[in-house]
PDB file of N, CA and C in Angstrom:
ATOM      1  N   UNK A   1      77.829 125.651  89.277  1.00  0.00           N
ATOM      2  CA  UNK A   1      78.244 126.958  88.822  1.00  0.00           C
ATOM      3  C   UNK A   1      79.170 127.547  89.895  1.00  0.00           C
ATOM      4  N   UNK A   2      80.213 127.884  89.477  1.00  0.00           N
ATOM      5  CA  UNK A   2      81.677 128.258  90.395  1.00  0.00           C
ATOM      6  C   UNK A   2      80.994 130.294  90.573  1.00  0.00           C
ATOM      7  N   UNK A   3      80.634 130.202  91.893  1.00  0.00           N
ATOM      8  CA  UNK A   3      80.677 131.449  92.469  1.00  0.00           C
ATOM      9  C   UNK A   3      81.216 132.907  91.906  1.00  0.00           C
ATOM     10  N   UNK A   4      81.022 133.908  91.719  1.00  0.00           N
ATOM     11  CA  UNK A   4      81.711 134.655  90.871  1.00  0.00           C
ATOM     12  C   UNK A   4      81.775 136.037  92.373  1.00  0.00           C
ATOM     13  N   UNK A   5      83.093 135.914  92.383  1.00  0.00           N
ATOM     14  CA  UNK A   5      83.520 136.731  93.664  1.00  0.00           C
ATOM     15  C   UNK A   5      84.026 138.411  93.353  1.00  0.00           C
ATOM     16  N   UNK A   6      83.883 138.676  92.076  1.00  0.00           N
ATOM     17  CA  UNK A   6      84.543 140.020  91.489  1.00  0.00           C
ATOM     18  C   UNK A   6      85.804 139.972  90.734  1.00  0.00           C
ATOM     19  N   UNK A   7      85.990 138.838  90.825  1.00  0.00           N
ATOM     20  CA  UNK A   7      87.428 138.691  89.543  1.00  0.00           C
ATOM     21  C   UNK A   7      87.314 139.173  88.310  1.00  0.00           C
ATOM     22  N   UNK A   8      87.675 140.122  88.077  1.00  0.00           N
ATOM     23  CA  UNK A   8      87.759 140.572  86.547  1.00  0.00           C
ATOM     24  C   UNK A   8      87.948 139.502  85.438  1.00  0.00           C
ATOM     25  N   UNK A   9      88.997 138.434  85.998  1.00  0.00           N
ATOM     26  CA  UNK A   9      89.655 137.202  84.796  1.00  0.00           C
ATOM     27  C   UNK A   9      88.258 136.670  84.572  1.00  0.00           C
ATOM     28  N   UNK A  10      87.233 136.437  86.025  1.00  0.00           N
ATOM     29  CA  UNK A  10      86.418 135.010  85.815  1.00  0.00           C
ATOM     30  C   UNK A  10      84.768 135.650  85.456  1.00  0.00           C
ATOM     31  N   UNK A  11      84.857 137.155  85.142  1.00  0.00           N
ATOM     32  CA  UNK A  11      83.534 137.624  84.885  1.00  0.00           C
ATOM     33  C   UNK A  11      82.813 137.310  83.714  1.00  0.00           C
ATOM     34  N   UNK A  12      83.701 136.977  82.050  1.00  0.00           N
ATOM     35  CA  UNK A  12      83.182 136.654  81.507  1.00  0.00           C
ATOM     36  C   UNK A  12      82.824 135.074  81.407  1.00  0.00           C
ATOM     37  N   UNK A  13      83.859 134.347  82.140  1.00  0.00           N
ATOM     38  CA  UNK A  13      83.065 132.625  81.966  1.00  0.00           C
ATOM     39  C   UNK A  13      81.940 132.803  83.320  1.00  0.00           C
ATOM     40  N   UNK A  14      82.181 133.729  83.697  1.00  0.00           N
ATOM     41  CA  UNK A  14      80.536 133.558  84.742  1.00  0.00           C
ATOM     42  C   UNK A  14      79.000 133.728  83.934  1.00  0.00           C
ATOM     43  N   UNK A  15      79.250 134.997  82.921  1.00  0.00           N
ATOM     44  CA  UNK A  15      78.104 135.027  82.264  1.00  0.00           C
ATOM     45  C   UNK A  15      78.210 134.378  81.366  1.00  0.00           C
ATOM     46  N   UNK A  16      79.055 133.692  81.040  1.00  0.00           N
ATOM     47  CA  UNK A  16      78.881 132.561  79.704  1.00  0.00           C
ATOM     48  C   UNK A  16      77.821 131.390  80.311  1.00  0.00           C
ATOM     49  N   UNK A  17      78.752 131.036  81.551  1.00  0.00           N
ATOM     50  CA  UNK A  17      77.105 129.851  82.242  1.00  0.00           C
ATOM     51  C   UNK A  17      76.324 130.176  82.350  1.00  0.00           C
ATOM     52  N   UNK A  18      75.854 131.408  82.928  1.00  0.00           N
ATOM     53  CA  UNK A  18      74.525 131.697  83.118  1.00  0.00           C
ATOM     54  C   UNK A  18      73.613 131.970  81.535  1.00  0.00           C
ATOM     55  N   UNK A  19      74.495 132.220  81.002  1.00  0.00           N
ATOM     56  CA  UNK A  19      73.785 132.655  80.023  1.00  0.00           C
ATOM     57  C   UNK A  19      73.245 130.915  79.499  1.00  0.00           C
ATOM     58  N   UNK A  20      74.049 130.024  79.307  1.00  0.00           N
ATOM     59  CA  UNK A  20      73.556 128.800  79.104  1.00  0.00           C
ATOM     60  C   UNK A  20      72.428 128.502  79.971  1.00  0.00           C
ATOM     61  N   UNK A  21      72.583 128.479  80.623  1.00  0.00           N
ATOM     62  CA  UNK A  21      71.629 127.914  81.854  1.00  0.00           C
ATOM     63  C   UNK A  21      70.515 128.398  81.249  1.00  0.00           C
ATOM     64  N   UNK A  22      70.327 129.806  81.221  1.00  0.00           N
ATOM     65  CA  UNK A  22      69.336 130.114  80.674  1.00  0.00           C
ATOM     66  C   UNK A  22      68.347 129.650  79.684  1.00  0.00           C
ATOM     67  N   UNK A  23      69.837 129.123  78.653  1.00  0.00           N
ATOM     68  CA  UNK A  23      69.440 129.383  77.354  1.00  0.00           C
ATOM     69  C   UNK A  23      68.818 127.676  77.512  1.00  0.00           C
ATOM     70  N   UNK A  24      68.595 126.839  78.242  1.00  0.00           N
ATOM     71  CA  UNK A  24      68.422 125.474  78.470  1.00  0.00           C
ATOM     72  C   UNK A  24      66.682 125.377  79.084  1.00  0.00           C
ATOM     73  N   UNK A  25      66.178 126.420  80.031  1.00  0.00           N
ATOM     74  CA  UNK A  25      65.427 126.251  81.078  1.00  0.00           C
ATOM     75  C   UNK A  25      64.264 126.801  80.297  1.00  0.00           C
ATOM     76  N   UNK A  26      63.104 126.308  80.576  1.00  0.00           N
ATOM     77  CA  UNK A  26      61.844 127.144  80.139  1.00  0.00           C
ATOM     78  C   UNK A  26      61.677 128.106  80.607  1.00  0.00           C
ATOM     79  N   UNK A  27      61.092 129.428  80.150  1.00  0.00           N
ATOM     80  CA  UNK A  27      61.320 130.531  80.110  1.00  0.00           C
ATOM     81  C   UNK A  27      60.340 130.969  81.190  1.00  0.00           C
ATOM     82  N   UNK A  28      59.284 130.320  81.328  1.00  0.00           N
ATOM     83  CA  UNK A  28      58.557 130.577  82.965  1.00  0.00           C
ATOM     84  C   UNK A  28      58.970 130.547  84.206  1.00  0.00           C
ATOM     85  N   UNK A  29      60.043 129.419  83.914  1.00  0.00           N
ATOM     86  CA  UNK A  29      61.393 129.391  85.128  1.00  0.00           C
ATOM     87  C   UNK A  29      62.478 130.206  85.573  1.00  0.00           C
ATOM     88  N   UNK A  30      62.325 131.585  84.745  1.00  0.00           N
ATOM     89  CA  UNK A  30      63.636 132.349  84.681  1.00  0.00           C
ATOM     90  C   UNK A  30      63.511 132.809  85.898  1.00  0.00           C
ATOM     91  N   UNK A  31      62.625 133.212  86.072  1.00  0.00           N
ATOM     92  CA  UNK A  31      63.275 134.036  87.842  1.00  0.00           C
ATOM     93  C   UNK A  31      63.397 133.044  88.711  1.00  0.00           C
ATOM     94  N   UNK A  32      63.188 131.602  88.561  1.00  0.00           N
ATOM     95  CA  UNK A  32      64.364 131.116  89.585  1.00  0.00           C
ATOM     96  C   UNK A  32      65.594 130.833  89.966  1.00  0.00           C
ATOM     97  N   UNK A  33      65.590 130.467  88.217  1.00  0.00           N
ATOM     98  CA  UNK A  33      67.409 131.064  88.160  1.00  0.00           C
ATOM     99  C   UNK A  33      68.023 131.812  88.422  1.00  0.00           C
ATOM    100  N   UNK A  34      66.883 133.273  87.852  1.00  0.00           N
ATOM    101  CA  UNK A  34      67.837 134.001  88.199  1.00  0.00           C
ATOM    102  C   UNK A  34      67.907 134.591  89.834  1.00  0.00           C
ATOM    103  N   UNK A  35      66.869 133.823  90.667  1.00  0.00           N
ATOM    104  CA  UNK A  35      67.574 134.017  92.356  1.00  0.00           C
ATOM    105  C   UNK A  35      68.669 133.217  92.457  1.00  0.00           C
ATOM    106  N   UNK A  36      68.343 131.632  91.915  1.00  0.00           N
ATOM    107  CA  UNK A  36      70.150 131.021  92.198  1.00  0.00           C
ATOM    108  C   UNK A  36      71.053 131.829  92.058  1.00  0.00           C
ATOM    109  N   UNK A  37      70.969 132.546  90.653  1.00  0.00           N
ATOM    110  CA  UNK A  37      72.484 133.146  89.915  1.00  0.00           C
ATOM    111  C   UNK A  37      72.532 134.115  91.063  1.00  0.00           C
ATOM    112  N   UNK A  38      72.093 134.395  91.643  1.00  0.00           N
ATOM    113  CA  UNK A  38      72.064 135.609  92.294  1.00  0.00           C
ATOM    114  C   UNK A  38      72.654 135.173  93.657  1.00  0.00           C
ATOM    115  N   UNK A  39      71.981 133.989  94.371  1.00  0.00           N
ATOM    116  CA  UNK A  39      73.332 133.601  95.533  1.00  0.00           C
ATOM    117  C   UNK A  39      74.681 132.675  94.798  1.00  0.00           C
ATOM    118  N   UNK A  40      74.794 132.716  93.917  1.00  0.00           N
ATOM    119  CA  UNK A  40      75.982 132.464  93.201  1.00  0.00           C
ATOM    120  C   UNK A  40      77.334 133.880  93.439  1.00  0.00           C
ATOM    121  N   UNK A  41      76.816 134.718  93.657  1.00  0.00           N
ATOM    122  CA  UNK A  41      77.711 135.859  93.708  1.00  0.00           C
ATOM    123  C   UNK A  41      77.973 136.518  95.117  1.00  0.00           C
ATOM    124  N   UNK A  42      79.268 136.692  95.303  1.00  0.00           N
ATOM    125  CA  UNK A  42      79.428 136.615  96.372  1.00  0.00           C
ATOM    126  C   UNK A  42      80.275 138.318  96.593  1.00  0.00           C
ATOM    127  N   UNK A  43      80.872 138.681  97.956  1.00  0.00           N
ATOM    128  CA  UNK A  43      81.649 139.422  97.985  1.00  0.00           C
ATOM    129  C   UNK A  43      81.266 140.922  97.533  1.00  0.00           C
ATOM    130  N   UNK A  44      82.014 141.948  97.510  1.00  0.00           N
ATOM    131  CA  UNK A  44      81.569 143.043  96.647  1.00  0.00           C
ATOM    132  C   UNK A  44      80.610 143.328  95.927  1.00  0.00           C
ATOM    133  N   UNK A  45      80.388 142.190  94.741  1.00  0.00           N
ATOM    134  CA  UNK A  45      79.246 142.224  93.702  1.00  0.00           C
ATOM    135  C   UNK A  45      78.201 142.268  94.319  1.00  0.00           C
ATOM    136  N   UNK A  46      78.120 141.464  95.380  1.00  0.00           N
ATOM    137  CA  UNK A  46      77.125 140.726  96.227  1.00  0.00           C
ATOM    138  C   UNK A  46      76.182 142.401  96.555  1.00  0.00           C
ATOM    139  N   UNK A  47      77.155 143.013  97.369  1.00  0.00           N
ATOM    140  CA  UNK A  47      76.955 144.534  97.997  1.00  0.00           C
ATOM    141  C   UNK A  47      76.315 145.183  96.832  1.00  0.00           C
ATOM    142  N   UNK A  48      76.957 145.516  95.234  1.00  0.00           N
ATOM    143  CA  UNK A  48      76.980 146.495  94.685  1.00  0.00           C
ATOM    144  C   UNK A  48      75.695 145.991  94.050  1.00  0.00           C
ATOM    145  N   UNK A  49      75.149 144.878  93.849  1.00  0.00           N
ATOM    146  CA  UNK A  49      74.008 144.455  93.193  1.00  0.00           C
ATOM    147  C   UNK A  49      73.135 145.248  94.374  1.00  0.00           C
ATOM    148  N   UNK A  50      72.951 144.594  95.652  1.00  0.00           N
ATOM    149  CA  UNK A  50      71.924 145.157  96.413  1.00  0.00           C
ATOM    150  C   UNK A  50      71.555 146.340  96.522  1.00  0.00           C
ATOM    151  N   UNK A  51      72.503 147.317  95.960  1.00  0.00           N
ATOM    152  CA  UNK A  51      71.898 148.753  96.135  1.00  0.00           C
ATOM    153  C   UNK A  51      71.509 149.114  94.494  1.00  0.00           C
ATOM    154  N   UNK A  52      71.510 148.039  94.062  1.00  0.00           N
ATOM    155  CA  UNK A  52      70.701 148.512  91.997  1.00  0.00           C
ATOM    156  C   UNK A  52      69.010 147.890  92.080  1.00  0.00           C
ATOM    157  N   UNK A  53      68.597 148.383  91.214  1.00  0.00           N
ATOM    158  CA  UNK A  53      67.435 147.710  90.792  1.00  0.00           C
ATOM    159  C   UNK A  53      67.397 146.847  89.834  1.00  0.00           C
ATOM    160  N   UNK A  54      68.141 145.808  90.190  1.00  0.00           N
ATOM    161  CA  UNK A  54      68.463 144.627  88.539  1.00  0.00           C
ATOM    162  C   UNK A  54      67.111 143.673  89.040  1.00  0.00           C
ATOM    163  N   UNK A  55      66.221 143.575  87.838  1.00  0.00           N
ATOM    164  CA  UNK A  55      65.643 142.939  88.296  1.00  0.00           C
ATOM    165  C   UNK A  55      65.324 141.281  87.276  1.00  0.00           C
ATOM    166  N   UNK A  56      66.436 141.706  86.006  1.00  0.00           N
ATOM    167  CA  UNK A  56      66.528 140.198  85.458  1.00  0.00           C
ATOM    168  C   UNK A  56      67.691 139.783  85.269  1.00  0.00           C
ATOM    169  N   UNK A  57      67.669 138.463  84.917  1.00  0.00           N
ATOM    170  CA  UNK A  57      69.358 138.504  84.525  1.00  0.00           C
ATOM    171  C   UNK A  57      69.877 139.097  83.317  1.00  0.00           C
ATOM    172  N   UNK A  58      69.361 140.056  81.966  1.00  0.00           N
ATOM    173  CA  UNK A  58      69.647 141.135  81.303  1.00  0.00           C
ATOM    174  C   UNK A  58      70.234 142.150  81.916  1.00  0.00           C
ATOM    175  N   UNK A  59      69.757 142.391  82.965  1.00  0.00           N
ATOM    176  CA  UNK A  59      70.596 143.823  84.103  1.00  0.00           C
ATOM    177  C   UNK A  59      70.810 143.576  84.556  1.00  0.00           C
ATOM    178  N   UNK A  60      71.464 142.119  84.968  1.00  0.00           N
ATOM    179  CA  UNK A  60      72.481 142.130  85.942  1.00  0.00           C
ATOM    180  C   UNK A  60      73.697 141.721  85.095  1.00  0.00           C
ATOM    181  N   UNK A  61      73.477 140.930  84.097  1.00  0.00           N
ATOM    182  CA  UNK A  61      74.804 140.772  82.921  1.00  0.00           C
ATOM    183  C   UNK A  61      75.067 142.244  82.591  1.00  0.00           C
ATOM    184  N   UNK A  62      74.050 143.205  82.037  1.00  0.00           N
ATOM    185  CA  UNK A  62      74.864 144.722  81.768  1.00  0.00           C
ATOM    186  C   UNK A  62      75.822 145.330  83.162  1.00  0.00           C
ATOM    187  N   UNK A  63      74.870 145.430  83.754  1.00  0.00           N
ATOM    188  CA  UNK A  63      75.837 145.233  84.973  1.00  0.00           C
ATOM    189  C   UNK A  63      77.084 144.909  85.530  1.00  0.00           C
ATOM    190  N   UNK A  64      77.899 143.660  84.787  1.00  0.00           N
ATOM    191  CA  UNK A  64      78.644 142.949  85.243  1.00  0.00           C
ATOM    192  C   UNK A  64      79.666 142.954  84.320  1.00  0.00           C
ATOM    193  N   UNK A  65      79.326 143.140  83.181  1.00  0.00           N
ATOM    194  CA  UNK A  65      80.002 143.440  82.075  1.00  0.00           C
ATOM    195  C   UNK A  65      80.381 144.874  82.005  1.00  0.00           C
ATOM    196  N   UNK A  66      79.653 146.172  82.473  1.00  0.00           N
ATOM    197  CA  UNK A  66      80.085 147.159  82.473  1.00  0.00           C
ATOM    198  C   UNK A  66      80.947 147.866  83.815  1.00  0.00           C
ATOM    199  N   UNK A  67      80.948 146.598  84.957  1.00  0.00           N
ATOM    200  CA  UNK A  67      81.293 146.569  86.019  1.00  0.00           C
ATOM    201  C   UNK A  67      82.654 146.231  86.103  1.00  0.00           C
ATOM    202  N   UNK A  68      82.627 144.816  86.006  1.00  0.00           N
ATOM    203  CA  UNK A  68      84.003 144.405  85.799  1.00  0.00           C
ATOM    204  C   UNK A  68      84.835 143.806  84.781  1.00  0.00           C
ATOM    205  N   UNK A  69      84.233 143.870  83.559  1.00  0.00           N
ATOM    206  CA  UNK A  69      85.072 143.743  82.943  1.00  0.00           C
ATOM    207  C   UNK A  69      86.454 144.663  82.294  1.00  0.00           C
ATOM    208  N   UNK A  70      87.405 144.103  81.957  1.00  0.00           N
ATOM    209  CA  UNK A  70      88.491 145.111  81.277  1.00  0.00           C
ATOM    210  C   UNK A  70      88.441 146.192  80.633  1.00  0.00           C
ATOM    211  N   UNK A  71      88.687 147.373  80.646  1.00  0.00           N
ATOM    212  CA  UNK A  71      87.943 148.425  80.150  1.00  0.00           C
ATOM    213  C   UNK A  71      89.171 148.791  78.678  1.00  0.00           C
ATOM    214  N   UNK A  72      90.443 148.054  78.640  1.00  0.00           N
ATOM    215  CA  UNK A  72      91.707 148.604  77.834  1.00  0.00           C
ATOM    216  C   UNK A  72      90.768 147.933  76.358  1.00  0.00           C
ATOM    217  N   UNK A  73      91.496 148.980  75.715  1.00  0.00           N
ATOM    218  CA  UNK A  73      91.433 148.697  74.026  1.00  0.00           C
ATOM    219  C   UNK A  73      91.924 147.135  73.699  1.00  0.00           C
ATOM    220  N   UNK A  74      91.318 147.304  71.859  1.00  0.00           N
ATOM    221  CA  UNK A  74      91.947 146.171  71.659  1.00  0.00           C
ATOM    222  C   UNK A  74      93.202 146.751  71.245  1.00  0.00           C
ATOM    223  N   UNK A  75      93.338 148.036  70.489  1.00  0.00           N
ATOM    224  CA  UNK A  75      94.719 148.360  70.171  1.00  0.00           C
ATOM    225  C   UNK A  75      95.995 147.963  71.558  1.00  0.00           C
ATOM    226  N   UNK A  76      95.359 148.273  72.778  1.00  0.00           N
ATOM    227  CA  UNK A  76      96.559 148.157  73.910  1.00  0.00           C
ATOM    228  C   UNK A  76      96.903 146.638  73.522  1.00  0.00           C
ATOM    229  N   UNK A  77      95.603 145.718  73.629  1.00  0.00           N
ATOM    230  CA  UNK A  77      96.119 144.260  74.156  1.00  0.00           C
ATOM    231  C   UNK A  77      96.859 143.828  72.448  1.00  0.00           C
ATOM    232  N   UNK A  78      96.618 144.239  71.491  1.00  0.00           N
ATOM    233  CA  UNK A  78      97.246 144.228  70.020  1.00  0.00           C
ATOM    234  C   UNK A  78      98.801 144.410  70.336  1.00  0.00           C
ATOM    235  N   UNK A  79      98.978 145.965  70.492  1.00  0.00           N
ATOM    236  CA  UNK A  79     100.002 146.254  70.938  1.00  0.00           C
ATOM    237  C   UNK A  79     101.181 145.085  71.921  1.00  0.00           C
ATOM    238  N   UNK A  80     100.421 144.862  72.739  1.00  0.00           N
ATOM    239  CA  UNK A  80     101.169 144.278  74.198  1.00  0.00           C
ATOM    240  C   UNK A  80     101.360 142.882  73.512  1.00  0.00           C
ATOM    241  N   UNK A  81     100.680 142.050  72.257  1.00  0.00           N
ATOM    242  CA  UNK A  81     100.627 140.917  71.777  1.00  0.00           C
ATOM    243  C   UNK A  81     102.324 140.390  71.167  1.00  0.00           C
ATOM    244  N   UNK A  82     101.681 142.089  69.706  1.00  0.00           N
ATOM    245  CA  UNK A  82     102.874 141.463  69.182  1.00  0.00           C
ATOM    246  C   UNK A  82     104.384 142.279  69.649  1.00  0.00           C
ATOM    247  N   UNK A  83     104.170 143.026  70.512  1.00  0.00           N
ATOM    248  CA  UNK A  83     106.003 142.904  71.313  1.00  0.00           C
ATOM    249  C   UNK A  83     106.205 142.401  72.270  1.00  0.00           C
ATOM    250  N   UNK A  84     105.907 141.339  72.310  1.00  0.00           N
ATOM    251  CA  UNK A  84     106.134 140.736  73.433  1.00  0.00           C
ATOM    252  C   UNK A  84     107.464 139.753  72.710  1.00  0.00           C
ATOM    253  N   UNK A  85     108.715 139.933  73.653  1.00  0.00           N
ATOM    254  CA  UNK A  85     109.770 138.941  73.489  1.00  0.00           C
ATOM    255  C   UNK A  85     110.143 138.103  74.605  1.00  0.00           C
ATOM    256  N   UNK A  86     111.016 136.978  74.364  1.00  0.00           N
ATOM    257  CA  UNK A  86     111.822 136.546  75.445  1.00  0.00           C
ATOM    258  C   UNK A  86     112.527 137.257  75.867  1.00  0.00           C
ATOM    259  N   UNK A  87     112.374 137.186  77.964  1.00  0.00           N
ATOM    260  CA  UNK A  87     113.005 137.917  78.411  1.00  0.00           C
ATOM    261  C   UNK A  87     114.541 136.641  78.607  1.00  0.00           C
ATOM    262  N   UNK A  88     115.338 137.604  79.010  1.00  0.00           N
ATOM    263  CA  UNK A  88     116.800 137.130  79.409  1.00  0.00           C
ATOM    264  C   UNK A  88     116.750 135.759  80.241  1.00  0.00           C
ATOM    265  N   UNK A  89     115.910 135.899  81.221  1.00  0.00           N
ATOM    266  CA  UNK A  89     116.019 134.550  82.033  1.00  0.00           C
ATOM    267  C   UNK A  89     114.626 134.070  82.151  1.00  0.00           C
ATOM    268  N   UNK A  90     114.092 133.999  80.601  1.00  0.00           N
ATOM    269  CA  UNK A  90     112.876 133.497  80.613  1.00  0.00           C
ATOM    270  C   UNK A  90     113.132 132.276  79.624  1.00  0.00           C
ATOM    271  N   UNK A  91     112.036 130.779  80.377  1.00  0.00           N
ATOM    272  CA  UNK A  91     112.551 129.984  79.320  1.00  0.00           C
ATOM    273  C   UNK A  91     111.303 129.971  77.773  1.00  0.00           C
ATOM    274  N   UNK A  92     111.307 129.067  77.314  1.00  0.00           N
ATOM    275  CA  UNK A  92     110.619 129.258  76.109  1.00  0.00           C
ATOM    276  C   UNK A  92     109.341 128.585  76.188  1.00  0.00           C
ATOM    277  N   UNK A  93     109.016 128.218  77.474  1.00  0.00           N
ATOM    278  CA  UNK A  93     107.708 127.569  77.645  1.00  0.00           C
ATOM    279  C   UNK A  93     106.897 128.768  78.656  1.00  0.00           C
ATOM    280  N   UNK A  94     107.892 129.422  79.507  1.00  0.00           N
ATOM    281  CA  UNK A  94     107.581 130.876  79.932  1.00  0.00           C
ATOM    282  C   UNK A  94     106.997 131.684  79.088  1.00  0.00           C
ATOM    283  N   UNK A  95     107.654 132.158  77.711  1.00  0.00           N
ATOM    284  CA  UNK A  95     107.461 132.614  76.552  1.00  0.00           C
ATOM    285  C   UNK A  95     105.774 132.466  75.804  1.00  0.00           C
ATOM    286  N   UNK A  96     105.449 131.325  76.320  1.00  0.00           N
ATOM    287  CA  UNK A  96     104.427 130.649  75.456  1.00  0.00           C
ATOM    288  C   UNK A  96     103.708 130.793  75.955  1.00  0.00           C
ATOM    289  N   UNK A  97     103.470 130.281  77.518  1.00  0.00           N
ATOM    290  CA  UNK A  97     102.662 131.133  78.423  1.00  0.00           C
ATOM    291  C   UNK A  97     102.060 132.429  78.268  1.00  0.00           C
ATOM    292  N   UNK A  98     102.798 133.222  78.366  1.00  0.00           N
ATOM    293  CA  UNK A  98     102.573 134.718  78.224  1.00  0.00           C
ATOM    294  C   UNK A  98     102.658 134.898  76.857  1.00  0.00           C
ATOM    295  N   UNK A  99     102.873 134.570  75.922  1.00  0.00           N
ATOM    296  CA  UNK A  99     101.948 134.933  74.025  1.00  0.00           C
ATOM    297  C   UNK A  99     100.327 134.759  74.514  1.00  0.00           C
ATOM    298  N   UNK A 100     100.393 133.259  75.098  1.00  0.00           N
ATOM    299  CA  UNK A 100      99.244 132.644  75.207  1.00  0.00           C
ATOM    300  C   UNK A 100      98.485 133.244  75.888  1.00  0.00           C
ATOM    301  N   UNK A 101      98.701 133.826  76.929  1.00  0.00           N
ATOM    302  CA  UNK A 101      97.966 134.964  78.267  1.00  0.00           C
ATOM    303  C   UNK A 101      97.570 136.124  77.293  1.00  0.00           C
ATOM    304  N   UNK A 102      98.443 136.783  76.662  1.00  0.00           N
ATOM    305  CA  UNK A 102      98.119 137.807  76.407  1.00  0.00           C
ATOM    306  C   UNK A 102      97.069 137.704  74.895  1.00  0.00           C
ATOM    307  N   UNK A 103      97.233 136.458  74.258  1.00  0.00           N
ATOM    308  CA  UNK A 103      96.017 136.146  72.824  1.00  0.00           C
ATOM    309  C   UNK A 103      94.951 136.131  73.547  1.00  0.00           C
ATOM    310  N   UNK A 104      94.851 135.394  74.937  1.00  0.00           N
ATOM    311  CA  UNK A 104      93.224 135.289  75.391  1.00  0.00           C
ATOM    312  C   UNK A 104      92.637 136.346  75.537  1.00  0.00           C
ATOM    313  N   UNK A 105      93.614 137.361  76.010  1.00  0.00           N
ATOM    314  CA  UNK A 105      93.472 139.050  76.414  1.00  0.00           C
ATOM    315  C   UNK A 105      93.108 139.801  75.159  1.00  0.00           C
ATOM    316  N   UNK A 106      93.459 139.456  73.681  1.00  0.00           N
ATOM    317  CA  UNK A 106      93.565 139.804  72.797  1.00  0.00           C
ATOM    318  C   UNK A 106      92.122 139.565  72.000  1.00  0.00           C
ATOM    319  N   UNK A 107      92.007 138.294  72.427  1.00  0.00           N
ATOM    320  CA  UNK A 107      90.604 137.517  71.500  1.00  0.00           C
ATOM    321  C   UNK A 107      89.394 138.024  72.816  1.00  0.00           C
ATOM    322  N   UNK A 108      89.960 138.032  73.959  1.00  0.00           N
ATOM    323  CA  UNK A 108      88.615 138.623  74.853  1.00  0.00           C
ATOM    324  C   UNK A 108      87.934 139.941  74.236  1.00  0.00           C
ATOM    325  N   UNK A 109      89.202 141.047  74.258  1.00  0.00           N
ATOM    326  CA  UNK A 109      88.791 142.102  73.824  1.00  0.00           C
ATOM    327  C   UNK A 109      88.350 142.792  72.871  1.00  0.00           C
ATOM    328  N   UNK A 110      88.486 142.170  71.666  1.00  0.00           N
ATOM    329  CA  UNK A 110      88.186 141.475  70.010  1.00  0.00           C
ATOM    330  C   UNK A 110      86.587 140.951  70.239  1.00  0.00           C
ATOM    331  N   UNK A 111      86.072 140.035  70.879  1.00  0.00           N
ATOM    332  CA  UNK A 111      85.017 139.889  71.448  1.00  0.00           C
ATOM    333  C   UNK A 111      84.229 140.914  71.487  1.00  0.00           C
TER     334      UNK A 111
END
């Protein structure tokens, strides 16, 4: 499980594993996971967890989700989808890129 350091991009595939993990382990086992998941996080989070009272991994996913994830509409990332054009000295695989950046942004927030 790849460390989750406060990146906004990597907050939701962080609780997507954990949430597997979970969803795999017998349920008498959860609080050991959830100490792993817990030195899994590093940096900032690391800090802002220690001063909460999370004491499962339910409150620490609300947590993390109301923490760092993207807070913009779906209308913005809608918006930002479909005007998006080629710029002047952009090539067309540039182009595709960024449709493509901004659908994940689109289907995240749709989510």
């Amino acid at each position: 499980m790849t460390p989750f350091k406060g990146d906004k991009r990597e907050v939701l595939a962080f609780i997507s594993n954990v949430d597997t993990a979970f969803a795999v382990i017998k349920p008498e086992n959860s609080h050991v996971l959830y100490k792993f998941v817990l030195t899994r996080i590093n940096g900032e989070p690391r800090v802002a967890i220690t001063h909460k009272n999370l004491e499962n991994w339910d409150d620490l996913r609300t947590f993390l989700k109301n923490t760092y994830t993207e807070k913009r509409t779906l209308h913005f990332h809608a918006t930002r989808l479909f005007e998006a054009r080629q710029g002047k000295n952009e090539s067309i695989s540039e182009l595709i890129q960024n449709i493509q950046r901004l659908s994940s942004k689109f289907r995240e927030a749709a989510l």
